[in-house]
C-alpha atoms as a PDB file:
ATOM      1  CA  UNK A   1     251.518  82.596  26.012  1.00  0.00           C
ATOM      2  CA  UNK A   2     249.915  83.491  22.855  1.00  0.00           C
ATOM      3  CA  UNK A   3     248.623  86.853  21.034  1.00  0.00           C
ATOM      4  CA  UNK A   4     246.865  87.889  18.261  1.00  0.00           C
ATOM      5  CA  UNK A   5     248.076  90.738  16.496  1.00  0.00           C
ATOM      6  CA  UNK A   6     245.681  92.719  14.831  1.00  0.00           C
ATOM      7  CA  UNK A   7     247.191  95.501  11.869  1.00  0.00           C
ATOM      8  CA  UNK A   8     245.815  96.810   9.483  1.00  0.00           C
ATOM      9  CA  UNK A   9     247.333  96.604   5.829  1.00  0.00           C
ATOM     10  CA  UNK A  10     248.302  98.775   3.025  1.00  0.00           C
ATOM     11  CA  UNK A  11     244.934  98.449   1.532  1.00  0.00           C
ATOM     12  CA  UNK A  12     242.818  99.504   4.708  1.00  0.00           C
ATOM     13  CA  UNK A  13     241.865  96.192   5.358  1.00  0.00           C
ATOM     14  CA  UNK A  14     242.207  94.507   8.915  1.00  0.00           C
ATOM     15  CA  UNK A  15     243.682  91.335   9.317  1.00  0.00           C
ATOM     16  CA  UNK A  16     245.298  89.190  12.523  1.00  0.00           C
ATOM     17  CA  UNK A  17     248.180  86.660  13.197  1.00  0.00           C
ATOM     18  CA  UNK A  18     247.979  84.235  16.000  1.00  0.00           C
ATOM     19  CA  UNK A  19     251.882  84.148  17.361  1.00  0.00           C
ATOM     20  CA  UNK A  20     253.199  81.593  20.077  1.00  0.00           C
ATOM     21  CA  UNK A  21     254.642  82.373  22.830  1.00  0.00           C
ATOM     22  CA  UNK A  22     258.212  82.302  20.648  1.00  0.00           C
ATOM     23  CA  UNK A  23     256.937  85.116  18.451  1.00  0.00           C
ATOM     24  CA  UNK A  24     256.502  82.520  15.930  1.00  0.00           C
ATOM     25  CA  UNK A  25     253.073  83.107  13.754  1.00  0.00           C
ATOM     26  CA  UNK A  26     250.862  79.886  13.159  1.00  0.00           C
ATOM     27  CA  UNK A  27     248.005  80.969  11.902  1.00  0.00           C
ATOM     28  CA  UNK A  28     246.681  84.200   9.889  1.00  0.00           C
ATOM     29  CA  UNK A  29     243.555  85.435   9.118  1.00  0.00           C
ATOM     30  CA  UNK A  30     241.394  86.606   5.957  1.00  0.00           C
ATOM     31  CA  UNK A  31     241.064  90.521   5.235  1.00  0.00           C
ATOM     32  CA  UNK A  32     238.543  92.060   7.065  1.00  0.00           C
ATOM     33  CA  UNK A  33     236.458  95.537   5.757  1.00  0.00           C
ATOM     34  CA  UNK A  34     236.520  96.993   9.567  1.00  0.00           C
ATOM     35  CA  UNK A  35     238.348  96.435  12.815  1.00  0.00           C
ATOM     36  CA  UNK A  36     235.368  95.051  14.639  1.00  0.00           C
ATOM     37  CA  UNK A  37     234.603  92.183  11.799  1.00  0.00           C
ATOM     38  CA  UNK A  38     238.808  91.302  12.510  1.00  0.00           C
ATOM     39  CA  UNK A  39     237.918  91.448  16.291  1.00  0.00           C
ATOM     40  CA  UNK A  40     234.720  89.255  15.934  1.00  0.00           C
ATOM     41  CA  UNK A  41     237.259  86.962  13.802  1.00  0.00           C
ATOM     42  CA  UNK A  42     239.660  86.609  16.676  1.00  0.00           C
ATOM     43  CA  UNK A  43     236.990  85.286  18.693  1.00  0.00           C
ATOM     44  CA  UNK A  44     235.442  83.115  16.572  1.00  0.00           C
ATOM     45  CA  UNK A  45     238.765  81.441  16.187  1.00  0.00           C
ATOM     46  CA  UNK A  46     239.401  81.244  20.168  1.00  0.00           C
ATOM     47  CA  UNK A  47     235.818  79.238  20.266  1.00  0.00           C
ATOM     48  CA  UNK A  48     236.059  77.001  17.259  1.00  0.00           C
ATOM     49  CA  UNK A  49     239.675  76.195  17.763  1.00  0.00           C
ATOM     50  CA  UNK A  50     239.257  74.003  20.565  1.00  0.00           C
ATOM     51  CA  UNK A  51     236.014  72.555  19.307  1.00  0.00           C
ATOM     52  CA  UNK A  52     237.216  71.958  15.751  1.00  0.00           C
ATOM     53  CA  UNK A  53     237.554  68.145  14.920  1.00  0.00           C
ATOM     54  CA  UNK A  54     240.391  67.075  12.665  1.00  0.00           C
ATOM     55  CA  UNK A  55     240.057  66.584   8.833  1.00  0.00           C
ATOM     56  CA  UNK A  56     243.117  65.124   7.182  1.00  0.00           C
ATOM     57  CA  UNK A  57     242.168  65.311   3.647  1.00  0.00           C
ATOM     58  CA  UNK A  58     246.009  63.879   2.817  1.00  0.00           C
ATOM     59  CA  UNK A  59     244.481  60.094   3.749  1.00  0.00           C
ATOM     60  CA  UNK A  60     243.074  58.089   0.741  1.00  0.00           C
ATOM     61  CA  UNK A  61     239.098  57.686   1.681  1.00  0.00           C
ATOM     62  CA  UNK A  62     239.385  60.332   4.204  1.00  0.00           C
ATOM     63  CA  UNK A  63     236.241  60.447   6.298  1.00  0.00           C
ATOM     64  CA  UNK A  64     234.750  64.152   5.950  1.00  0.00           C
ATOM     65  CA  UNK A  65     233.869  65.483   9.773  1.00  0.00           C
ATOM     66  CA  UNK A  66     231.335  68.515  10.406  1.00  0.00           C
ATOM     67  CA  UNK A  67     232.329  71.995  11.150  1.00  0.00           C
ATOM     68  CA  UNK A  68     233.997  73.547  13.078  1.00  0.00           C
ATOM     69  CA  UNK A  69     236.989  71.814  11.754  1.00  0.00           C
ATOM     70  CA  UNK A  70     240.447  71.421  10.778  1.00  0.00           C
ATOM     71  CA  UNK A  71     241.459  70.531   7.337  1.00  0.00           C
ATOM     72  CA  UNK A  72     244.793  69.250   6.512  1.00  0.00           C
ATOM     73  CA  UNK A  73     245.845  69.332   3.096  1.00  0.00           C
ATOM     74  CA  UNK A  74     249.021  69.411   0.711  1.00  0.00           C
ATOM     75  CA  UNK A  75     249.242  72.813  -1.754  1.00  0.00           C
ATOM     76  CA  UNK A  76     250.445  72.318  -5.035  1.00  0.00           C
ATOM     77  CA  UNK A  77     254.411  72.794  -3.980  1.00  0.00           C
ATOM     78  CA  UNK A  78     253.704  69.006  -2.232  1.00  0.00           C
ATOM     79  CA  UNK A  79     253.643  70.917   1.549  1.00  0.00           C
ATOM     80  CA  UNK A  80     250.979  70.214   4.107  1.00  0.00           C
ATOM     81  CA  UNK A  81     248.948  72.993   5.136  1.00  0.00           C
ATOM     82  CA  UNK A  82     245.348  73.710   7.247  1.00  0.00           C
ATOM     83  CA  UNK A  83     242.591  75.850   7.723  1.00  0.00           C
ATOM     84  CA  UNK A  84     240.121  75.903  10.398  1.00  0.00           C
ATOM     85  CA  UNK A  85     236.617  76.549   9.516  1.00  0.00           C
ATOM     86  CA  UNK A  86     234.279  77.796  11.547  1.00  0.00           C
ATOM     87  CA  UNK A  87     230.537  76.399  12.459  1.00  0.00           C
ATOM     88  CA  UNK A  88     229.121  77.694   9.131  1.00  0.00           C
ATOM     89  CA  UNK A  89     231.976  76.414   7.245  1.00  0.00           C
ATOM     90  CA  UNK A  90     233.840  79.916   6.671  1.00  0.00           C
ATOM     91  CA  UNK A  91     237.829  80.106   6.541  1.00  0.00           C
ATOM     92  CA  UNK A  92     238.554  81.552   9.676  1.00  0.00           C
ATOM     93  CA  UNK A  93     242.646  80.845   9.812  1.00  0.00           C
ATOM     94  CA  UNK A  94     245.060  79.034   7.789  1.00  0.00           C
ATOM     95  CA  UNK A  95     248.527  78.143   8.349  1.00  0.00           C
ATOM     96  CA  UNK A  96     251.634  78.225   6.893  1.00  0.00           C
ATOM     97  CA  UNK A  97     253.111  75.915   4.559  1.00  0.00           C
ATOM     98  CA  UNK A  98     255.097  72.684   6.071  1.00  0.00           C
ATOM     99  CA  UNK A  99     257.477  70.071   5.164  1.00  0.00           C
ATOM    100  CA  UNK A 100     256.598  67.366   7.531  1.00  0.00           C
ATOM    101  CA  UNK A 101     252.981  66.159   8.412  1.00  0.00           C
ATOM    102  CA  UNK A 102     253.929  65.963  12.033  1.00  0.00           C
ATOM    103  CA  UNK A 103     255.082  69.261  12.270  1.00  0.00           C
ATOM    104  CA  UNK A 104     251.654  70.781  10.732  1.00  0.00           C
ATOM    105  CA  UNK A 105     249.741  68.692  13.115  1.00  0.00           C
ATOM    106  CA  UNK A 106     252.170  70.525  15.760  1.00  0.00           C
ATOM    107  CA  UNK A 107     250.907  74.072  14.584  1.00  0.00           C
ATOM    108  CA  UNK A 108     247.097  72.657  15.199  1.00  0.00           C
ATOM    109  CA  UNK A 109     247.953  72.027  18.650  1.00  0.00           C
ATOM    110  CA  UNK A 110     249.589  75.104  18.828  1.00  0.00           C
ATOM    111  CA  UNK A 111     246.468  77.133  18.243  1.00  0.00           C
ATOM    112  CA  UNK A 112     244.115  74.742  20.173  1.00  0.00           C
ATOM    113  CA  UNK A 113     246.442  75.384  23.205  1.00  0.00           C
ATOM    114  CA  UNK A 114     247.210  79.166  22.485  1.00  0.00           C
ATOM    115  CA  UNK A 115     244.062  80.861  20.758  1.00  0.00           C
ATOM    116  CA  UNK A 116     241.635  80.574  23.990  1.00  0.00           C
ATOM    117  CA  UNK A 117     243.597  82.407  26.308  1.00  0.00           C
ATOM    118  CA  UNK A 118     245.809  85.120  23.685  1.00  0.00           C
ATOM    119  CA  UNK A 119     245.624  88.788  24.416  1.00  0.00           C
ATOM    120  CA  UNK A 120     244.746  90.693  21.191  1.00  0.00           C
ATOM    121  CA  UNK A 121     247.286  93.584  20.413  1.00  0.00           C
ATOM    122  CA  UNK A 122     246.784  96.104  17.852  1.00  0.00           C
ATOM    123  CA  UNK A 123     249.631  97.388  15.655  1.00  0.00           C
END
């Protein structure tokens, strides 16, 4: 089962991961000014996560879906990446940079199946 962990970093700012069950972190959060704003982030990710439609902006003539969604992308290193964006169309999460399409597609259904249910811990 999945957790968020919720620290808070050098700056004083708040931020969370979303781990697997593994340990293994596929997504991360912005910065957040207070603990509650990070907290109200967790949850908006745990409600738009399994809503979100799929975006993959890597497809020539890709069809542009409403929020709450997932984009997929490639950075400028060539690896594919995604953010989910909430109703509004905020950044809520982002992932980590990956090699293969298939396996970013992976870490979407890795939050879709592990954000609803994740205990939040607090470092």
């Amino acid at each position: 089962m999945g957790k968020f962990v919720v620290k808070t970093t050098k700056s004083g700012a708040y931020v969370f991961n979303l781990k697997a069950g593994n340990g293994e972190v596929i997504a991360t959060s912005e910065s957040y000014s207070s603990e509650a704003t990070c907290l109200a982030g967790v949850e908006s990710v745990r409600k738009n996560a399994v809503a979100a439609k799929l975006e993959d902006q890597t497809l020539a003539g890709f069809e542009t879906v409403t929020n709450p969604k997932f984009e997929v992308y490639t950075d400028k290193a060539g690896e594919y990446r995604f953010r989910l964006k909430a109703r509004n169309g905020e950044i809520i999460a982002v992932g980590e940079g990956y090699k293969a399409k298939a396996s970013c597609l992976n870490g979407i259904e890795s939050i879709r199946k592990n954000a609803p249910e994740a205990e939040v811990v607090k470092e």
